[in-house]
Protein backbone atom coordinates (compact mmCIF):
# COMPACT_ATOMS: atom_id res chain seq x y z
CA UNK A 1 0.00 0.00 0.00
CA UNK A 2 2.84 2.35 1.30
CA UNK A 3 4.94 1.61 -2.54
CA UNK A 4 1.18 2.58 -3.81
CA UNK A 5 0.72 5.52 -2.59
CA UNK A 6 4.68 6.31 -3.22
CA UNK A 7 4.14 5.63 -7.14
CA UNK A 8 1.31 8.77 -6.69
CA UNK A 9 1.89 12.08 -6.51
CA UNK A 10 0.35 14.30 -4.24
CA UNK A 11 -2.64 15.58 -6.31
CA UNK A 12 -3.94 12.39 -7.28
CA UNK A 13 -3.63 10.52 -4.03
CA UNK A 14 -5.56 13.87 -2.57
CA UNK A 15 -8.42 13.84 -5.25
CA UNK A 16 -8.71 9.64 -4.49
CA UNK A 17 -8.54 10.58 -1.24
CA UNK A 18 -12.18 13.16 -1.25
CA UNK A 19 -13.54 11.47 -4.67
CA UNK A 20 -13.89 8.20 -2.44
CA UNK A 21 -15.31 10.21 0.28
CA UNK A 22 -18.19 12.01 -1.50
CA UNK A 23 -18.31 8.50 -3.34
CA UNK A 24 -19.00 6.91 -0.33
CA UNK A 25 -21.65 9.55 1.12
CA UNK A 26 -23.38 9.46 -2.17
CA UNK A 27 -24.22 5.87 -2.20
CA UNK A 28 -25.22 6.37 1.40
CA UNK A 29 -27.49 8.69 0.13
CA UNK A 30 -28.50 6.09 -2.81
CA UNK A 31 -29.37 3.44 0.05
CA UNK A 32 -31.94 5.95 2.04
CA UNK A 33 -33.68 7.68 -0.52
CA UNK A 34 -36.90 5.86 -1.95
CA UNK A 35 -37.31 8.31 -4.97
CA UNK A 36 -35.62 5.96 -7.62
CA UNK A 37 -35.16 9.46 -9.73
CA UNK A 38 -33.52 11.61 -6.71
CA UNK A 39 -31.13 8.58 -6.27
CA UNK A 40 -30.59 8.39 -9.98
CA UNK A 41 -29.86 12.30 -9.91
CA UNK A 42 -26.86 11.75 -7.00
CA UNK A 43 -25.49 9.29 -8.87
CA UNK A 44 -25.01 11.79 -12.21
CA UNK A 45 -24.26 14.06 -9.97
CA UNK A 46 -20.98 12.18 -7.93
CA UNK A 47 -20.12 11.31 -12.07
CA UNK A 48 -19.62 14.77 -13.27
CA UNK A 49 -16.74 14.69 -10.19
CA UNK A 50 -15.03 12.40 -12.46
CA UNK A 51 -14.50 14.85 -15.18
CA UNK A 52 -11.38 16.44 -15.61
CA UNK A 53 -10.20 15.50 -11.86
CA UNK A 54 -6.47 14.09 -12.07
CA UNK A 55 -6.32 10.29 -10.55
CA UNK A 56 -4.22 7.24 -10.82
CA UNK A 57 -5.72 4.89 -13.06
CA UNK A 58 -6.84 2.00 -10.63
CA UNK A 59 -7.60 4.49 -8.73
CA UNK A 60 -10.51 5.97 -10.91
CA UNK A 61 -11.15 2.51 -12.16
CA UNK A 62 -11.66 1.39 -8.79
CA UNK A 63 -14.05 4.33 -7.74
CA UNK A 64 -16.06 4.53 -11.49
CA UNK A 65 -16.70 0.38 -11.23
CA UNK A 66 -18.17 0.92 -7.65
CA UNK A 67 -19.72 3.87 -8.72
CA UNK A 68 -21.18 1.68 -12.18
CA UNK A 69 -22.09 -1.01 -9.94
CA UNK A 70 -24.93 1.59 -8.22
CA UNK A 71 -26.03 2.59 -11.25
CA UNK A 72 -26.48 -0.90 -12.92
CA UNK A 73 -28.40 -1.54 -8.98
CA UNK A 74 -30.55 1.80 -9.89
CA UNK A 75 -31.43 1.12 -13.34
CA UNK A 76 -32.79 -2.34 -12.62
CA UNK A 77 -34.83 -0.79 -9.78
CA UNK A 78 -36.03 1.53 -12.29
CA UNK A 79 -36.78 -1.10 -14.49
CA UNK A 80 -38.58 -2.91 -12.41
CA UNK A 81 -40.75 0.15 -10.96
CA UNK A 82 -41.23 0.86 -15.17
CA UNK A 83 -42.55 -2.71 -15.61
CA UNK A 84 -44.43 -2.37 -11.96
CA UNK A 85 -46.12 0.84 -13.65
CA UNK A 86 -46.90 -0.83 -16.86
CA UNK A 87 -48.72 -3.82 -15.54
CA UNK A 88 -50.52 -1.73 -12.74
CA UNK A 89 -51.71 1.02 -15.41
CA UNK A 90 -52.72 -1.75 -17.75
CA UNK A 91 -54.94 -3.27 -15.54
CA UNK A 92 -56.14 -0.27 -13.97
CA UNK A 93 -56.83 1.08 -17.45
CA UNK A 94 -59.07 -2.21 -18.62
CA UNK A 95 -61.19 -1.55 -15.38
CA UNK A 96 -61.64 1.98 -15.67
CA UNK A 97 -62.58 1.75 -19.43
CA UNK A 98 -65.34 -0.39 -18.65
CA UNK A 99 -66.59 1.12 -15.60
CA UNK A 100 -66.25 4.66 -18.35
CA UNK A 101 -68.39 2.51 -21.11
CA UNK A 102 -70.97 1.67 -18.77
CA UNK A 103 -71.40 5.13 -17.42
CA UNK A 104 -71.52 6.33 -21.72
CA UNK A 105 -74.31 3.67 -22.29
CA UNK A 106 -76.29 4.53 -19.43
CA UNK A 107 -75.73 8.40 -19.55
CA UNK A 108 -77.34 7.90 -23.14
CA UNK A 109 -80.17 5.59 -22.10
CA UNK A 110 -81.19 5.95 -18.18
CA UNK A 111 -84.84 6.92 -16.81
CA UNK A 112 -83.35 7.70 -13.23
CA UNK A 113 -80.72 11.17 -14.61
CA UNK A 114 -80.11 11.22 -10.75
CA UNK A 115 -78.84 7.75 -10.11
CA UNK A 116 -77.01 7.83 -13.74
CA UNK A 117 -75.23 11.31 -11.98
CA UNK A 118 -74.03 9.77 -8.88
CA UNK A 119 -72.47 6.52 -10.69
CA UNK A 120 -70.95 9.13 -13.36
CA UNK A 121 -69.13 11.04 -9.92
CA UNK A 122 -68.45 6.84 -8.73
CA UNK A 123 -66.59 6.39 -11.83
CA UNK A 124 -64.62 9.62 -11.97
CA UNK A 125 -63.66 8.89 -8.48
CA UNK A 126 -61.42 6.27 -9.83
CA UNK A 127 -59.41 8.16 -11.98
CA UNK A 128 -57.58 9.88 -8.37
CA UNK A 129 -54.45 8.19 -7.07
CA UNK A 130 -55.10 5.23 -10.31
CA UNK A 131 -51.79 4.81 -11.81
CA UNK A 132 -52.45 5.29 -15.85
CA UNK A 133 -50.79 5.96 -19.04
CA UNK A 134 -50.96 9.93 -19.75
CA UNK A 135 -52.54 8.88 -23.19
CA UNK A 136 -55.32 6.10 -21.48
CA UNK A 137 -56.33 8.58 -18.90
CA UNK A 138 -56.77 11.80 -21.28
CA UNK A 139 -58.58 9.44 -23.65
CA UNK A 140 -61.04 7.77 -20.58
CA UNK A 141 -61.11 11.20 -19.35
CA UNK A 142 -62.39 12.40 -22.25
CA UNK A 143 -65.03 9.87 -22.78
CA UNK A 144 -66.27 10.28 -19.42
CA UNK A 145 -66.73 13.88 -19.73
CA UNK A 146 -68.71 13.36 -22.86
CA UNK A 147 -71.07 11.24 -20.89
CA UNK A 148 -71.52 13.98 -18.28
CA UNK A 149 -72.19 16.74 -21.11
CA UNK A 150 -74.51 14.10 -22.30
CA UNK A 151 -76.78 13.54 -19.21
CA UNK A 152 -76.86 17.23 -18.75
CA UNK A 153 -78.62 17.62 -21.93
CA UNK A 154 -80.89 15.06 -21.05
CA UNK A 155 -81.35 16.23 -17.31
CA UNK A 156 -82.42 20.02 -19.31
CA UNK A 157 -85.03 18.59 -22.03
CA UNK A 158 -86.18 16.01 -18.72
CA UNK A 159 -86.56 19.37 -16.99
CA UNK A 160 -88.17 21.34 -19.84
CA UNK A 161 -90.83 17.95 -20.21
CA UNK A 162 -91.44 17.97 -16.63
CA UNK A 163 -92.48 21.66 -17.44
CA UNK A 164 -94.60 21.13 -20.02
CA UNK A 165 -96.40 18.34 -18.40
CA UNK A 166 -96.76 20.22 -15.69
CA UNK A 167 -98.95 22.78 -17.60
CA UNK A 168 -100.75 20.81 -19.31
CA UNK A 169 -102.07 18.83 -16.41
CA UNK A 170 -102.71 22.18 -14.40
CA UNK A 171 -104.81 23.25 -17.34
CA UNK A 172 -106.48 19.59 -18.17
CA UNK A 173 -106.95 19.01 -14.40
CA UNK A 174 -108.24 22.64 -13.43
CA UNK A 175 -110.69 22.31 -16.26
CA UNK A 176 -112.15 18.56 -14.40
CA UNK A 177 -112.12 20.35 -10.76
CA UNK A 178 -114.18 23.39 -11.93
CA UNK A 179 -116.62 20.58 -13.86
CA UNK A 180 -116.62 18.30 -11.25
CA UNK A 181 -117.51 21.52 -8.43
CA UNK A 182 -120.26 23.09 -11.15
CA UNK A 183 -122.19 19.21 -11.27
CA UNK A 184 -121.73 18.58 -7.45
CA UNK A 185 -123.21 22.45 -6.57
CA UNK A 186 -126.31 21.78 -9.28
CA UNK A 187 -126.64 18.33 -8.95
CA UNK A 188 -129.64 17.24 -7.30
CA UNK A 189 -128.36 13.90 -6.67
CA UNK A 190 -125.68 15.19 -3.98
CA UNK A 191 -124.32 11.28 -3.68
CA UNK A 192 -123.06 11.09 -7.25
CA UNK A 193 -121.96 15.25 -6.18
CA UNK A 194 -119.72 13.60 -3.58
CA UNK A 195 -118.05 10.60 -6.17
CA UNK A 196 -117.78 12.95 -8.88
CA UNK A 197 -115.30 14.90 -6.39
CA UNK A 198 -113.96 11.86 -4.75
CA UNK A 199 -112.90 10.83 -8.18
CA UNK A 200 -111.21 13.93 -9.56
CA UNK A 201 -109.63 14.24 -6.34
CA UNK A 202 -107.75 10.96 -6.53
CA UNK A 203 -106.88 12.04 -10.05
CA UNK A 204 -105.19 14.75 -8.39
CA UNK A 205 -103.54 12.93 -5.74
CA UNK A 206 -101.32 11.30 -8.14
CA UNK A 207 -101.07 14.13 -10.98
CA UNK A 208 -97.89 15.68 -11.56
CA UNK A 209 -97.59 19.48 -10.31
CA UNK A 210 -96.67 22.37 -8.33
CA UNK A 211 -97.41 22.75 -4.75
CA UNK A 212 -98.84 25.76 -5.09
CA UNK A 213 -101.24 24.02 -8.19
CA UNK A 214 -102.41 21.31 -5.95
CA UNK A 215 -103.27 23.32 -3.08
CA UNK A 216 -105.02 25.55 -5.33
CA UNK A 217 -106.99 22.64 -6.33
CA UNK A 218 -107.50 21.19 -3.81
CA UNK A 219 -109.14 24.10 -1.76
CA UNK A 220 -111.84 24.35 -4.42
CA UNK A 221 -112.61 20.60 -4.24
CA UNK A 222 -112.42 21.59 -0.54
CA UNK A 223 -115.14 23.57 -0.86
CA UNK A 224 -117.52 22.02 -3.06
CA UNK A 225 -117.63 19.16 -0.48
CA UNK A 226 -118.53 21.82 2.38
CA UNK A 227 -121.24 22.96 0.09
CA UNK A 228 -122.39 19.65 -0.67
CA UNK A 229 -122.54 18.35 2.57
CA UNK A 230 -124.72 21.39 4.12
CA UNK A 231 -126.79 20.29 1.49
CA UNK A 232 -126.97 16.98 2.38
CA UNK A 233 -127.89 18.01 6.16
CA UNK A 234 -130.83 20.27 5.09
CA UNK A 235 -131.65 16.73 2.77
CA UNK A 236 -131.86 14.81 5.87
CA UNK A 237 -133.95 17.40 7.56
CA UNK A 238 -136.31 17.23 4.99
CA UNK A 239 -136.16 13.20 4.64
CA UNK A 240 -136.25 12.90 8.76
CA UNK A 241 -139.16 15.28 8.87
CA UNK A 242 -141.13 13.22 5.54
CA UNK A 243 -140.27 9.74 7.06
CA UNK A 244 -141.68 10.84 10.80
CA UNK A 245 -144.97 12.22 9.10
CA UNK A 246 -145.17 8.63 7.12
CA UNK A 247 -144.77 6.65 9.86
CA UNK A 248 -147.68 8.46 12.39
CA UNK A 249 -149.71 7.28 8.74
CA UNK A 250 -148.62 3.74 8.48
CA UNK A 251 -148.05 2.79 12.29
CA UNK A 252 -151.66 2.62 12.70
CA UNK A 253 -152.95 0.62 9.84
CA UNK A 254 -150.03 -1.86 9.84
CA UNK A 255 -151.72 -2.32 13.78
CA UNK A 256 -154.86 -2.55 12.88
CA UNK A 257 -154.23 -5.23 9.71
CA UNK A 258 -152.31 -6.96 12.89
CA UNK A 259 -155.58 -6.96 14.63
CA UNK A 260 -157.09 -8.39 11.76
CA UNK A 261 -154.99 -11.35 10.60
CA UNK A 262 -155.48 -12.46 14.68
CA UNK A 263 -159.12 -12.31 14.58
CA UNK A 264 -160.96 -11.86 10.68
CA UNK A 265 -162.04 -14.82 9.28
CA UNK A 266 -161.91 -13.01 5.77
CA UNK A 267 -158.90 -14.34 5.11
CA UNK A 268 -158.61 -13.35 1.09
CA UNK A 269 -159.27 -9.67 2.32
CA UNK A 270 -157.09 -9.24 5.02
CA UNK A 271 -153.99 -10.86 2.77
CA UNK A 272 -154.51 -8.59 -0.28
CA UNK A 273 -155.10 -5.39 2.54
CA UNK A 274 -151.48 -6.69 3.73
CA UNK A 275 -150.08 -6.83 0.44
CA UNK A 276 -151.12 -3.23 -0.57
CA UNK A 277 -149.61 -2.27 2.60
CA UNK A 278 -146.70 -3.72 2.27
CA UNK A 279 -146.15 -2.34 -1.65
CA UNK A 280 -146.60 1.15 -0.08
CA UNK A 281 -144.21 0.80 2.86
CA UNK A 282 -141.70 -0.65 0.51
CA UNK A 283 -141.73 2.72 -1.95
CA UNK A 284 -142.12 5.09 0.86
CA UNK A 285 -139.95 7.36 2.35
CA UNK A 286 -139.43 5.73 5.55
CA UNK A 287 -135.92 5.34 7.71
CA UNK A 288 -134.92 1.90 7.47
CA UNK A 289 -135.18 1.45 11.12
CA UNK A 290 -138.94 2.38 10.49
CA UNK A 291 -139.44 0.09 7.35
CA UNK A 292 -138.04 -3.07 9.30
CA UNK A 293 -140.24 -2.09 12.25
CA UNK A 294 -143.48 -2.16 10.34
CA UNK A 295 -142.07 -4.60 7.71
CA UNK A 296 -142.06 -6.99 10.40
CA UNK A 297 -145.35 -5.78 11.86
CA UNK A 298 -146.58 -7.02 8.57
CA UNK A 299 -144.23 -10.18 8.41
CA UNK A 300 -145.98 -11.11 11.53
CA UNK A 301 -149.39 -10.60 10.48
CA UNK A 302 -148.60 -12.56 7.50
CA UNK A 303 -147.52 -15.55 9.38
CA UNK A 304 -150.44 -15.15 11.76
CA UNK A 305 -152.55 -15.41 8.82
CA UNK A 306 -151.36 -18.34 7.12
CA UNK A 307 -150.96 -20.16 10.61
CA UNK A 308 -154.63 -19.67 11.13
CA UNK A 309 -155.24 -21.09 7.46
CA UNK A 310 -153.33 -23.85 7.79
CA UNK A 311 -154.55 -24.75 11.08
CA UNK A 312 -158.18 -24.66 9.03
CA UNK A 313 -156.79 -27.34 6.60
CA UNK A 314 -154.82 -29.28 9.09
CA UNK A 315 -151.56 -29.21 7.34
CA UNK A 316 -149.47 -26.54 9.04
CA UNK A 317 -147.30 -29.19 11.54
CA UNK A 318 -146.78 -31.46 9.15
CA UNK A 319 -144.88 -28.77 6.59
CA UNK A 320 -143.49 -26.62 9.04
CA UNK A 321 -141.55 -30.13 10.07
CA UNK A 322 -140.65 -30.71 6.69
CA UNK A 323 -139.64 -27.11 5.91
CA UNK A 324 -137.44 -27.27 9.29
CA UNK A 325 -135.43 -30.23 8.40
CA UNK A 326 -134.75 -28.78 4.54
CA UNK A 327 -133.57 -25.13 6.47
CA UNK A 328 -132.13 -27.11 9.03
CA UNK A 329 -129.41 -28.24 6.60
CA UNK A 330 -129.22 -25.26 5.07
CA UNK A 331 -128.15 -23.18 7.98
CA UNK A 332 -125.70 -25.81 9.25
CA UNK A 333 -124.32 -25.51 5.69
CA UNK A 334 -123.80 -21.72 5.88
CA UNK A 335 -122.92 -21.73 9.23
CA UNK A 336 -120.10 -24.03 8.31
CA UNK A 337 -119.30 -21.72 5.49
CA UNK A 338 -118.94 -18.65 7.16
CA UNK A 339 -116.62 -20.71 9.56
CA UNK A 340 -114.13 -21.77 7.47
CA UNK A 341 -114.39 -20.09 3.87
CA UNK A 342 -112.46 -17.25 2.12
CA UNK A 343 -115.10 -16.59 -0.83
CA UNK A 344 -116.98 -14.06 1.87
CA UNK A 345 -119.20 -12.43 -1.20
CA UNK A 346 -120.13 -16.14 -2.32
CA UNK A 347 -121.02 -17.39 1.01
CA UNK A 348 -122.72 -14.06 1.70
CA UNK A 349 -125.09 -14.49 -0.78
CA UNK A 350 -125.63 -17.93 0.00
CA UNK A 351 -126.51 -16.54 3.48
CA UNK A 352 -129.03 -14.14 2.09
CA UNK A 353 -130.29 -16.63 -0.04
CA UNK A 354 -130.76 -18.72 3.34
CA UNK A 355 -132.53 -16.09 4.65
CA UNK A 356 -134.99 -15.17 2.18
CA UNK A 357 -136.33 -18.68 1.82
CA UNK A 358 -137.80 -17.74 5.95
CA UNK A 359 -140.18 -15.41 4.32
CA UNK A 360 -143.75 -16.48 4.17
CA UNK A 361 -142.70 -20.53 4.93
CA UNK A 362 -144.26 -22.20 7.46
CA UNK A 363 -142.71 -22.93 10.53
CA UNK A 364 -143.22 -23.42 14.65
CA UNK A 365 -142.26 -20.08 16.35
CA UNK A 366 -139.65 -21.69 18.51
CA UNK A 367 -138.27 -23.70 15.56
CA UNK A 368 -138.28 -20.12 13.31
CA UNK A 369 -136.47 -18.62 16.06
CA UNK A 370 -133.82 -21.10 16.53
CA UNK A 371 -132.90 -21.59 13.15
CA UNK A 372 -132.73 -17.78 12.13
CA UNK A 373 -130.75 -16.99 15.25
CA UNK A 374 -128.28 -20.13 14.07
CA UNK A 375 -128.27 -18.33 10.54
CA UNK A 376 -127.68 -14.71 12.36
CA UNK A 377 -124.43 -16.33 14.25
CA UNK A 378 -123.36 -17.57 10.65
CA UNK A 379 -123.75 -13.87 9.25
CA UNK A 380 -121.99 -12.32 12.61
CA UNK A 381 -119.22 -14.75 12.07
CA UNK A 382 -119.12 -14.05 8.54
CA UNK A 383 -119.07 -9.90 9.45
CA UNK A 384 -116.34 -10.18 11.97
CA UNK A 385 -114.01 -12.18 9.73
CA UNK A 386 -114.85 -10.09 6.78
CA UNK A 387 -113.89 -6.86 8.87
CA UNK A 388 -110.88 -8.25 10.13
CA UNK A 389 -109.53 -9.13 5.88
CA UNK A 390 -110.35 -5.66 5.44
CA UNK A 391 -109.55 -3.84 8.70
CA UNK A 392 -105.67 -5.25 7.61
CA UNK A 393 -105.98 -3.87 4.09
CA UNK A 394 -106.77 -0.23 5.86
CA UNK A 395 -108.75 0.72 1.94
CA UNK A 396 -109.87 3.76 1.48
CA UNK A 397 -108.51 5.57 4.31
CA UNK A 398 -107.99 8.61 3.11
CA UNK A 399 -111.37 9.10 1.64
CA UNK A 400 -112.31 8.17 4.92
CA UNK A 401 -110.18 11.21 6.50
CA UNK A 402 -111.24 13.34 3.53
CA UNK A 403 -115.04 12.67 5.10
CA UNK A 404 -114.32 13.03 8.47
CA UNK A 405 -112.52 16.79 7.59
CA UNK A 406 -116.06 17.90 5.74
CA UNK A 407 -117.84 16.52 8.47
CA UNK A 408 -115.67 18.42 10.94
CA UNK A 409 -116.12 21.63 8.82
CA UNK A 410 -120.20 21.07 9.05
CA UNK A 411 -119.71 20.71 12.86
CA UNK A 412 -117.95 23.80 13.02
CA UNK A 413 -120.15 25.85 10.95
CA UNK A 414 -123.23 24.44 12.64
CA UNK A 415 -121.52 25.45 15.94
CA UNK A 416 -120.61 29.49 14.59
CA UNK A 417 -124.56 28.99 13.83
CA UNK A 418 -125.40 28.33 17.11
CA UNK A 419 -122.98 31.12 18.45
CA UNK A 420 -125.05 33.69 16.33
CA UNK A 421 -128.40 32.72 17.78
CA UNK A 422 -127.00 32.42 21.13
CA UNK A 423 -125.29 35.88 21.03
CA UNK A 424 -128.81 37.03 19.55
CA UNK A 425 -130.76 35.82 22.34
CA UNK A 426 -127.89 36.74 24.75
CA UNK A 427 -128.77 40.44 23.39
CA UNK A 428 -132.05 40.20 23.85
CA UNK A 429 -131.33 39.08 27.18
CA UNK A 430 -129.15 41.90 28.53
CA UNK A 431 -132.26 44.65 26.90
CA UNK A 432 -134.72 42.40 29.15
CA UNK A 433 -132.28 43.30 32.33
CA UNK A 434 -131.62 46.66 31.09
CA UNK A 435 -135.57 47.62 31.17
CA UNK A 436 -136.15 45.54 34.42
CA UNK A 437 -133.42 47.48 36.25
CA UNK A 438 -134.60 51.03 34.37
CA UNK A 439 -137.35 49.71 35.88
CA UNK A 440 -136.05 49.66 39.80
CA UNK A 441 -137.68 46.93 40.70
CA UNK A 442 -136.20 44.17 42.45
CA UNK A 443 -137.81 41.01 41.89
CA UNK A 444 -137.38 37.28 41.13
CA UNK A 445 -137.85 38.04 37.83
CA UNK A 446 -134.28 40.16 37.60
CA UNK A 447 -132.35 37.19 39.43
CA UNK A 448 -133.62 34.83 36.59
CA UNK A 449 -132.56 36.66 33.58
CA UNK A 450 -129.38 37.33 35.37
CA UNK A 451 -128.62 33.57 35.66
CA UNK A 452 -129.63 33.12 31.94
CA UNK A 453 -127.41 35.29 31.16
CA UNK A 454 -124.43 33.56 32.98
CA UNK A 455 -126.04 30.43 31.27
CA UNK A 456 -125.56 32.20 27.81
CA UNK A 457 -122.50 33.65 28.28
CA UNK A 458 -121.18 30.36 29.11
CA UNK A 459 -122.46 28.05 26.38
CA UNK A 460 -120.62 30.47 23.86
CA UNK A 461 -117.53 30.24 25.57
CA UNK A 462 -117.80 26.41 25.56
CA UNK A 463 -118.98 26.54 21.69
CA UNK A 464 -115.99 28.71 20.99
CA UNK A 465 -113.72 26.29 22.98
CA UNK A 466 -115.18 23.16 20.96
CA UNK A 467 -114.75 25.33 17.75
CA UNK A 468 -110.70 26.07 18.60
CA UNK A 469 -110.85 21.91 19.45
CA UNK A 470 -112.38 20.81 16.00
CA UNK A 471 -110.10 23.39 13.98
CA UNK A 472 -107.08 21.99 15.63
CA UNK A 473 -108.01 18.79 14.92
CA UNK A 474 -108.66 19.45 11.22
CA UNK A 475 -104.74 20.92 11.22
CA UNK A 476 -103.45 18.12 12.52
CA UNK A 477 -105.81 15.55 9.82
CA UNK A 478 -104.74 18.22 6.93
CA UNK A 479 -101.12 17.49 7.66
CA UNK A 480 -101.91 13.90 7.95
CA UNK A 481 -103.27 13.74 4.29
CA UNK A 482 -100.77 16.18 2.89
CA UNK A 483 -97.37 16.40 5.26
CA UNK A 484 -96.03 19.41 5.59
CA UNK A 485 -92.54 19.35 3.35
C-alpha cells in the first residue's frame, strides 16, 4: 500500500482521497432515498466529479466500477418500478374503461338522470391516485366527460318535459275540478256530487304538479264538499221530517191489519189489505229502522194469517216439520261456510239466499227462532271475519279522512250557527235586564234573567272552545293527508 501511494503524486492521491469520500456519502445517500429518480440524480451528480479531476488509473477505475455497480443496482430498480407501472396502469386502465363505457351507455339511455349522476361522480372517483398511461387517462377522461355533457342535456329537455307536463295537467286538471264543483253544486243527486269529487280528487292525488297548483286545487274541491254536505244536512232534515210524518200514517194501519190477521175470518181480504200495505211501505220514504219495524209488523201478520189457514186445513205441523229439516241443513251448511271459507261475497249471498227462503214458509215459532238466530251467528261470524280481511288492508282511508274533515267543517259551521243565535238571544237578554233594572224593581224576575245570562255567556264560551278543538283537529288531519314538506 505504502509503494502505492509512493508511485502517486500528491494531487492524485488527494483527489482519491475526497472522490472516495463524496463516493461513499453518495451511495449512502443512494441506500436511504426511496425516490428511484432523486437517487438516480446523486449518482449523475458524484459522475460529473469524475471529469477532468487528475487520478491514478486504478484508482478511478476502482471508484467509477463501484460507482457503475450503483447505477447498474438503480437502473434495474427503475426497471422494475417501469414494468411495476406498466402492468398496474394496464390493468387499472381495462377496469376503468369499462366502468367509463358503462357510465356512456347509461348516460345515453337511463330513466333515473339522478342515479345515472351519482355513478358518473363513482366512476370519476377512480381516476384519483389510479396509476395510468398519460394517453389512457386523457382518452377515458375524455369519454367520461362526454357522458356527463350528455346527461346534462338530457337532465335540461327532462326538466323542460317535466315543465310542459306540468302545464298541461294544471290546465287539463283545473278544467275537471271546476266541472266536477259546477255538477256537485247543481246536482240534485248530492251522492253522485260527492263521487264525482272523490274521483277527480284521486286524479289529483297522483297528478304531476306544483305545490302551489295542488293546493289551489284542492281548496276548491275543498269547498264544493262543504257545500255539498250542508246540502246533504238540510236533505236529511227534509227526509227525517217526511219519514216521521209517514210513519204516524202507516203505524196505525199496519196495527190494525195486525188486529185483523189475529181475529178476521176473511182471510182473502185481510192478505190482499197486507199486500197493498206492504207495496206502499216498501216505496215510501221511511228510515230503514222504520221500514223493518213495520215490515215486520206485517211479516208477523202474515204468518199469523197463514198459521190460522193452515190450522183450518190441518196441514201446518206437518210442513213446518218438513220445511225445518230442509232449512235445518241449510243453515248448518252456511254456518259451516262462514266458519271456514275465504269466498266471503259467495257465502254471503248464500246466506241471504238462506234467509230469504224464511219469508212467508211455514214454521213453529220456537223452531223459526232457533234456526234464524243459528243463521244470524253464521252472518256475525261471517261480518267479523270479513272486517278483520279488510280492517288489515286499511282501503280507502284517506277518503275516509277526507269525510271526516267535511264533516268536521259542518260541525264547526253548525256550531258558529249556534254562536249567532246564542249571542242574539244573549242580546235580547241583557235589553230584558236593562228595562227591568230602568225599571227599579227588584224582583225574582231580575235574578232569573241574570242567571240566563251567565247560562248564555257560558255556552258560547264552551262553543268557541269546541270550535278552537275541532279546527285543531282538522290541522293536525290536513297534515296527515298532505305532510307538511
Amino acid at each position: 500500500m505504502l509503494d502505492n501511494e509512493r508511485m502517486r503524486d500528491e494531487e492524485s492521491l488527494k483527489n482519491y482521497k475526497e472522490l472516495k469520500v463524496k463516493l461513499e456519502q453518495t451511495l449512502g445517500k443512494v441506500k436511504k432515498t426511496s425516490d428511484l429518480r432523486e437517487a438516480k440524480g446523486y449518482l449523475i451528480e458524484i459522475q460529473n466529479c469524475f471529469k477532468g479531476l487528475k487520478l491514478h488509473r486504478e484508482d478511478r477505475e476502482e471508484l467509477y466500477n463501484r460507482l457503475q455497480l450503483s447505477f447498474a443496482d438503480l437502473n434495474q430498480k427503475i426497471n422494475e418500478d417501469r414494468l411495476n407501472f406498466e402492468n398496474e396502469a394496464a390493468m387499472n386502465y381495462f377496469e376503468i374503461k369499462n366502468k367509463v363505457e358503462e357510465a356512456v351507455f347509461m348516460a345515453h339511455n337511463t330513466k333515473d338522470t339522478r342515479e345515472c349522476w351519482n355513478f358518473l361522480l363513482e366512476v370519476q372517483s377512480l381516476f384519483k391516485g389510479a396509476k395510468l398511461q398519460r394517453e389512457h387517462r386523457e382518452t377515458l377522461y375524455a369519454r367520461l366527460q362526454g357522458a356527463f355533457n350528455a346527461l346534462k342535456e338530457l337532465q335540461n329537455t327532462q326538466a323542460n318535459s317535466f315543465a310542459t307536463e306540468v302545464s298541461e295537467n294544471y290546465n287539463e286538471l283545473k278544467q275537471s275540478v271546476e266541472e266536477a264543483v259546477a255538477f256537485s253544486i247543481h246536482t240534485d243527486d248530492t251522492r253522485a256530487g260527492k263521487d264525482g269529487l272523490i274521483q277527480v280528487q284521486s286524479h289529483l292525488r297522483d297528478a304531476k304538479l306544483s305545490r302551489e297548483q295542488k293546493d289551489e286545487l284542492y281548496a276548491k274541491i275543498q269547498e264544493a264538499f262543504t257545500v255539498i254536505n250542508l246540502r246533504k244536512e238540510e236533505e236529511t232534515e227534509k227526509n227525517l221530517s217526511l219519514a216521521q210524518s209517514q210513519y204516524d200514517e202507516y203505524k196505525p194501519k199496519v196495527d190494525e191489519i195486525l188486529s185483523q190477521s189475529e181475529h178476521s175470518s176473511d182471510f182473502k181480504t185481510v192478505r190482499e189489505k197486507l199486500k197493498e200495505l206492504q207495496s206502499n211501505i216498501r216505496e215510501s220514504a221511511l228510515l230503514r229502522e222504520q221500514r223493518l219495524e213495520l215490515q215486520a209488523l206485517l211479516q208477523q201478520a202474515f204468518e199469523k194469517l197463514n198459521f190460522r189457514q193452515d190450522e183450518e186445513r190441518g196441514s201446518y205441523t206437518k210442513e213446518a216439520s218438513e220445511n225445518y229439516k230442509r232449512l235445518k241443513a241449510l243453515v248448518s251448511k252456511g254456518l259451516e261456510q262462514a266458519e271456514e271459507t275465504h269466498e266471503y261475497k259467495d257465502t254471503r249471498e248464500f246466506l241471504k239466499k238462506i234467509q230469504s227462503e224464511f219469508k212467508g214458509i211455514k214454521l213453529i215459532k220456537e223452531e223459526r227462532e232457533e234456526l234464524y238466530a243459528r243463521l244470524q251467528t253464521a252472518f256475525e261470524i261471517l261480518n267479523t271475519r270479513v272486517d278483520e280481511y279488510f280492517h288489515t288492508k286499511k282501503k280507502n282511508w284517506e277518503v275516509r279522512m277526507q269525510y271526516k274533515l267535511a264533516e268536521t267543517n259542518t260541525e264547526i259551521h253548525q256550531l258558529k250557527a249556534d254562536i249567532e243565535r246564542d249571542l242574539e238571544n244573549l242580546s235580547e237578554l241583557e235589553d230584558h235586564l236593562d228595562i227591568l233594572i230602568s225599571s227599579g224593581k227588584d224582583s225574582t224576575a231580575k235574578t232569573g234573567i241574570e242567571a240566563r245570562i251567565i247560562s248564555a255567556r257560558s255556552g258560547i264560551e264552551k262553543k268557541k272552545r269546541e270550535i278552537e278543538k275541532l279546527e285543531t283537529e282538522m290541522r293536525e288531519l290536513k297534515n296527515r293527508i298532505e305532510p307538511e314538506e
